[in-house]
Protein backbone atom coordinates (compact mmCIF):
# COMPACT_ATOMS: atom_id res chain seq x y z
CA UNK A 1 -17.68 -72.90 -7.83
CA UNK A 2 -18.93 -73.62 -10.95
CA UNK A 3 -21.35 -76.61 -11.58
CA UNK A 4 -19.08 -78.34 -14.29
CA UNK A 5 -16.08 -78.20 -11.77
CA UNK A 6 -18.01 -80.59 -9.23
CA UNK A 7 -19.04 -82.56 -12.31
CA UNK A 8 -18.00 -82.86 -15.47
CA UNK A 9 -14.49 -80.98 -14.68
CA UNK A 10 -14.01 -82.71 -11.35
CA UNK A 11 -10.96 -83.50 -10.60
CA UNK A 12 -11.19 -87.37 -10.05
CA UNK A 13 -11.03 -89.23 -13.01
CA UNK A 14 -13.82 -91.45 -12.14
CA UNK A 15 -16.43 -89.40 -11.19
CA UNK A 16 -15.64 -87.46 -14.34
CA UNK A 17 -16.51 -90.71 -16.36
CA UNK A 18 -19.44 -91.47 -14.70
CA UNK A 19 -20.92 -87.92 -15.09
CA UNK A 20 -20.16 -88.34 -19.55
CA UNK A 21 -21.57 -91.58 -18.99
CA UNK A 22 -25.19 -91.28 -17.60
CA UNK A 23 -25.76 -88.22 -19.96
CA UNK A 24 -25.29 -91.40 -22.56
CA UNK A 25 -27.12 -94.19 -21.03
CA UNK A 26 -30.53 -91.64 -20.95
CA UNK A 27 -30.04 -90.31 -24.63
CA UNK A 28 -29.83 -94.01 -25.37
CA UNK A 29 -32.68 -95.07 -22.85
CA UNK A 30 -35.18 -92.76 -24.80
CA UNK A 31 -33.91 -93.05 -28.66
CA UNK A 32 -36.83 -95.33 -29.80
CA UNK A 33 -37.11 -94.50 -33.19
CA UNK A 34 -39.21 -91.30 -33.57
CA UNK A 35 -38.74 -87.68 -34.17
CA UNK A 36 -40.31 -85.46 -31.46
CA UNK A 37 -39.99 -81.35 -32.62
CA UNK A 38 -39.51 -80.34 -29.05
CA UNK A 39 -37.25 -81.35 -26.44
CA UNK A 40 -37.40 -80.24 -23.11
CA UNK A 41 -34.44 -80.80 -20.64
CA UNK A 42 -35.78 -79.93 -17.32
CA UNK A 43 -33.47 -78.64 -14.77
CA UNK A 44 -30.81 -78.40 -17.40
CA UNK A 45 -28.16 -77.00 -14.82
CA UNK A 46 -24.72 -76.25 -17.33
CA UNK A 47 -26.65 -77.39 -20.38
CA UNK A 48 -24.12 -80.26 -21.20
CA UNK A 49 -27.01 -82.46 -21.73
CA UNK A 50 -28.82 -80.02 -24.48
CA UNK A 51 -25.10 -79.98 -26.24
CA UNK A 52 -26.16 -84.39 -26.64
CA UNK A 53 -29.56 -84.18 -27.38
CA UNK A 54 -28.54 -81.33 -30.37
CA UNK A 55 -26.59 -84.29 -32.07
CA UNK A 56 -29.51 -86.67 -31.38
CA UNK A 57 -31.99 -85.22 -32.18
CA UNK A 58 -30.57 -82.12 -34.88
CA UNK A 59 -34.29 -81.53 -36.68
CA UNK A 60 -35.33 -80.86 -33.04
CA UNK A 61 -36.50 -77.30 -31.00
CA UNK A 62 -34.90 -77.97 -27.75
CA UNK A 63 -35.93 -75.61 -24.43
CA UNK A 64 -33.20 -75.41 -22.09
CA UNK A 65 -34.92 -74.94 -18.70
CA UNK A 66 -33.38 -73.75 -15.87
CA UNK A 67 -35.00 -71.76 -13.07
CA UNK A 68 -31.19 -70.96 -11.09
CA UNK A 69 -29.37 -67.60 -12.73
CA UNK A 70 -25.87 -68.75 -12.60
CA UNK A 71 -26.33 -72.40 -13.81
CA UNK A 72 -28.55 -70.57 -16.49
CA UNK A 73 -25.47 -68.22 -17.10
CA UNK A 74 -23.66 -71.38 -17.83
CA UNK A 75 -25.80 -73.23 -19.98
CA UNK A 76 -25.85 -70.08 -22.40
CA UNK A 77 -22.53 -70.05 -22.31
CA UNK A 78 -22.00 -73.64 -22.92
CA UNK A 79 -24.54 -73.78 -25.68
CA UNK A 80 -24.30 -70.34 -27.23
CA UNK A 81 -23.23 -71.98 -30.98
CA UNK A 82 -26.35 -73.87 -30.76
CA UNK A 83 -29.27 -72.01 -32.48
CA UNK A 84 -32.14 -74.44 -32.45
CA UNK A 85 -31.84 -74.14 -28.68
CA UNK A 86 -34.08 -71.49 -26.53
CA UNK A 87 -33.80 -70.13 -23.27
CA UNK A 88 -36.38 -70.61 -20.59
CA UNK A 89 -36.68 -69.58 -16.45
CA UNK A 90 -40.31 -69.89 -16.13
CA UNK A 91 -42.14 -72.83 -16.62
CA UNK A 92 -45.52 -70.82 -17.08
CA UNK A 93 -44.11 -69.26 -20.14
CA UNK A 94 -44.26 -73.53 -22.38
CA UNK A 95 -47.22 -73.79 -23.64
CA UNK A 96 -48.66 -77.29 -22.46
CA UNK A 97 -48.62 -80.42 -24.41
CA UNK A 98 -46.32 -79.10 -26.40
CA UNK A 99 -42.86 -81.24 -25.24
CA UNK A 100 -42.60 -84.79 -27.08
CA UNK A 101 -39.89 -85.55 -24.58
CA UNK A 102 -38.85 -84.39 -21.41
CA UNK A 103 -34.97 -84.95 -20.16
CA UNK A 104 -35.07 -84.43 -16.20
CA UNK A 105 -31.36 -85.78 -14.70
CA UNK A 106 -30.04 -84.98 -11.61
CA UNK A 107 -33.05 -82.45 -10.20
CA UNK A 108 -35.30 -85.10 -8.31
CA UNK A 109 -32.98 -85.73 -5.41
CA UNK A 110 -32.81 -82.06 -4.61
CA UNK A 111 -36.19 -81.54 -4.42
CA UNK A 112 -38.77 -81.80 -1.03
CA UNK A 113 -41.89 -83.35 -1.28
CA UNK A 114 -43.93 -80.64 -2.38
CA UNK A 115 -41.73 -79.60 -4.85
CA UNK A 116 -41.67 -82.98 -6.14
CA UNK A 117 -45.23 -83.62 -6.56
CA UNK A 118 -45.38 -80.28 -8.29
CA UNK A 119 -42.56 -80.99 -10.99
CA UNK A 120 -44.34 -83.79 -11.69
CA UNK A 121 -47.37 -81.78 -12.25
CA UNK A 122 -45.57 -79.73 -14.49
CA UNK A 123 -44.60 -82.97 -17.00
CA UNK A 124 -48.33 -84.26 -16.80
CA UNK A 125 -49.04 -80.65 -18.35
CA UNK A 126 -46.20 -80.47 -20.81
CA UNK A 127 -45.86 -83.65 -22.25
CA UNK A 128 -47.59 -84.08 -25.33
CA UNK A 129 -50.26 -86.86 -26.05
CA UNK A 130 -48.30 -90.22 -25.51
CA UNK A 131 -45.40 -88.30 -24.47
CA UNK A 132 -41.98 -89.60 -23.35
CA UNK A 133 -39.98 -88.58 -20.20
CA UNK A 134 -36.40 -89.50 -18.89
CA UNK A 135 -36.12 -89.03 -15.22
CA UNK A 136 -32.18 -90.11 -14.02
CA UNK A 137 -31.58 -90.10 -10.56
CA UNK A 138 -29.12 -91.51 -8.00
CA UNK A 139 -29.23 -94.26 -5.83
CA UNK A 140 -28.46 -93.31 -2.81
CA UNK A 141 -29.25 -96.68 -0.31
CA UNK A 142 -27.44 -99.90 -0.47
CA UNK A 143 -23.69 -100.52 -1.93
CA UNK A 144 -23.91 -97.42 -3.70
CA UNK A 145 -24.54 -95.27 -0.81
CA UNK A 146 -22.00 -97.07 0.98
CA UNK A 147 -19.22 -96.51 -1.75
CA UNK A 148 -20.41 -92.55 -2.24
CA UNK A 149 -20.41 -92.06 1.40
CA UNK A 150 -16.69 -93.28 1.50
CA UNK A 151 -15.64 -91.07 -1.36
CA UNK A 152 -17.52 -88.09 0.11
CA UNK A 153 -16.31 -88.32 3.85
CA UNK A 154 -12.67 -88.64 2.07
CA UNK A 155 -13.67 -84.32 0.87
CA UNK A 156 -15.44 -83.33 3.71
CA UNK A 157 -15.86 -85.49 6.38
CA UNK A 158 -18.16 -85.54 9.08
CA UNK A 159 -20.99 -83.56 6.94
CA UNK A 160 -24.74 -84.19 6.84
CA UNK A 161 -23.53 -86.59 3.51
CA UNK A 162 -20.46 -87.71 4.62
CA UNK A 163 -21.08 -88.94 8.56
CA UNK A 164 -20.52 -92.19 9.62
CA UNK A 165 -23.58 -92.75 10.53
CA UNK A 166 -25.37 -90.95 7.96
CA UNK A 167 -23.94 -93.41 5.35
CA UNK A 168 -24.14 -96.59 7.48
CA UNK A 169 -28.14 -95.81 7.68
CA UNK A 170 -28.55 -95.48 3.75
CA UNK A 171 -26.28 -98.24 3.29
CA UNK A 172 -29.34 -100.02 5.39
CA UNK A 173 -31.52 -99.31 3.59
CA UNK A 174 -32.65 -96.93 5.91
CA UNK A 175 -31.63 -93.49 4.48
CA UNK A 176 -31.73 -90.58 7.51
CA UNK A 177 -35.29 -88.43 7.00
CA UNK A 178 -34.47 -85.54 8.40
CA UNK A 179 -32.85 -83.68 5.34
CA UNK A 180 -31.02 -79.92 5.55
CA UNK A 181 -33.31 -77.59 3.15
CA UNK A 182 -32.47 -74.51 1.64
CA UNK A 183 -32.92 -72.22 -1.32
CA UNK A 184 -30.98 -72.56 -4.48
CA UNK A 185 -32.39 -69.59 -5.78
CA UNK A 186 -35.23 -67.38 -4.56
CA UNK A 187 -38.80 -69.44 -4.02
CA UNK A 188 -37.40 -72.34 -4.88
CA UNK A 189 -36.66 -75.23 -2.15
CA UNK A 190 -33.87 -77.25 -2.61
CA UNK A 191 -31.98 -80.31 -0.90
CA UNK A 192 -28.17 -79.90 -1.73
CA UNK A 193 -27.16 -83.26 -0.11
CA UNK A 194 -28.03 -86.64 -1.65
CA UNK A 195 -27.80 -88.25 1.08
CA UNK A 196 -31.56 -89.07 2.09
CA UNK A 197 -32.87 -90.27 -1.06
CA UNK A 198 -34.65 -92.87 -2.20
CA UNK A 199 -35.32 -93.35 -5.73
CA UNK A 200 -38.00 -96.18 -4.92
CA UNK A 201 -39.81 -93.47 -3.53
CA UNK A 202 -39.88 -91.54 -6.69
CA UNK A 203 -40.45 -94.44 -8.47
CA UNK A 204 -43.56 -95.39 -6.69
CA UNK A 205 -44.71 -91.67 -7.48
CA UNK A 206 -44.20 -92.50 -11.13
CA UNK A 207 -45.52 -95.87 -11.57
CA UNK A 208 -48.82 -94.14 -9.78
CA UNK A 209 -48.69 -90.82 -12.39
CA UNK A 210 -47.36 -92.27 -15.67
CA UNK A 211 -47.01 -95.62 -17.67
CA UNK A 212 -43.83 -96.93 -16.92
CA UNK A 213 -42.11 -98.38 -19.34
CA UNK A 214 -38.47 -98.87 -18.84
CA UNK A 215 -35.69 -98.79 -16.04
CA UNK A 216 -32.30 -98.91 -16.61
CA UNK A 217 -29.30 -98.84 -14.67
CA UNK A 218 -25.65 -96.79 -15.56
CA UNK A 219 -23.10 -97.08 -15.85
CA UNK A 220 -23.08 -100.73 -16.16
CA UNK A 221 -27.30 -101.86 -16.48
CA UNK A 222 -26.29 -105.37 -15.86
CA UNK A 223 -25.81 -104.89 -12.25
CA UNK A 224 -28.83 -103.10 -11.75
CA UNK A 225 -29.46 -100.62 -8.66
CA UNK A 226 -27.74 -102.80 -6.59
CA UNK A 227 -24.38 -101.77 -7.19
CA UNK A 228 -25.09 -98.99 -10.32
CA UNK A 229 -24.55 -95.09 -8.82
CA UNK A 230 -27.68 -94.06 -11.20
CA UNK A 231 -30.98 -95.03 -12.13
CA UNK A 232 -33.03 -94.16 -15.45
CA UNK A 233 -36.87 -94.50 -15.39
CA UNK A 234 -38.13 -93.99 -18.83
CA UNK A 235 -42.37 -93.07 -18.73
CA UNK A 236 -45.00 -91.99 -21.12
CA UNK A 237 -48.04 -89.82 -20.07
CA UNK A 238 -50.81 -91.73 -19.64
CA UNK A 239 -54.32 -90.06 -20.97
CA UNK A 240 -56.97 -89.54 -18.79
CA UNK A 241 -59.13 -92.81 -18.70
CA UNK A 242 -62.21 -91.87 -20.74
CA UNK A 243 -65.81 -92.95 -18.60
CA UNK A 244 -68.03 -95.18 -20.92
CA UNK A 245 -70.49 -93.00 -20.82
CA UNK A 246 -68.79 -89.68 -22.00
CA UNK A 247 -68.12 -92.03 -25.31
């Protein structure tokens, strides 16, 4: 199945919305008045994102990076009339410091621990000096988790995501640890199921790594994390504290 038929195709209305509207609420989260030449949308599965940032940011290079071959047979289908975008599989191949902004929505959920720590490796070495980074995850413990978990066991009930007691533990607080792992693509460890996240985890992790700046809430920011089905943490790379007497 393709990824846009579980998202932005789905066939409930809602969840359709909801998709459109987070790709919003982080092109809004990092417009703050500048021009950065390169974009980087990390984990761009079906490239509906780069499509948005193209009419953001139009004087913009934009890298489309995406390390799975059929999502990245999407996204170059998706964004084939769209020549200021490029192409890329391998991280190793961007040269470092050379992003002014990183887009990374919907990857940090999937990923283990290690993989984790190492993505966020990855931005430390891309971003440029002072450079921004949206990172939009779901929430996955509280209301939210309760109200997914309903939806979900309504497809396929009874899975790791969609148990009874699965979502009665998130909706704790509590989220089970003990998370399925596979391989979305060769090498590369992946977490299909949300269901055992916790973005105060990852925010922890980036409070620790980066300046934080901003967090914001979709669809509706006003109710915050408590009953919002995403959160957006907006950071900037912090430079390496300089020792007096290197000065």
């Amino acid at each position: 199945m393709a990824y846009s038929d579980i998202t932005f195709n789905d066939k409930n209305p809602i969840k359709r919305w909801l998709q459109s509207r987070r790709l919003v609420t982080a092109l809004r989260i990092a417009d703050r008045g500048f021009n950065p030449q390169c974009i980087l949308d990390f984990g761009a599965g079906n490239g509906e994102l780069c499509k948005l940032i193209a009419l953001q940011f139009p004087m913009a290079k934009i890298v489309c990076y995406e390390p799975t071959p059929s999502l990245m047979a999407e996204a170059k289908e998706n964004l084939a009339d769209l020549p200021q975008i490029s192409f890329c599989n391998d991280l190793e191949k961007i040269a470092g410091g050379s992003a002014a902004l990183i887009f990374c929505l919907e990857v940090f959920e999937h990923l283990p621990e290690a993989e984790t720590k190492d993505a966020l490796g990855q931005f430390n070495r891309l971003l440029s000096s002072n450079g921004n980074a949206v990172i939009g995850v779901p929430v996955e413990i509280g209301i939210p988790a309760l109200y997914k978990g309903i939806f979900r066991m309504s497809r396929r009930f009874n899975a790791f995501d969609a148990s009874i007691k699965n979502v009665l533990l998130a909706a704790l607080f509590s989220p089970p640890k003990d998370r399925p792992v596979s391989e979305i693509s060769p090498g590369f460890a992946f977490h299909y199921e949300h269901m055992g996240f916790d973005y105060r985890k990852l925010r922890a992790l980036l409070h620790a790594q980066f300046r934080l700046q901003q967090a914001t809430t979709s669809p509706f920011s006003i109710f915050g994390p408590w009953l919002n089905p995403e959160v957006n943490f907006l950071v900037q790379k912090a430079n390496p504290t300089v020792n007096a007497d290197d000065r």
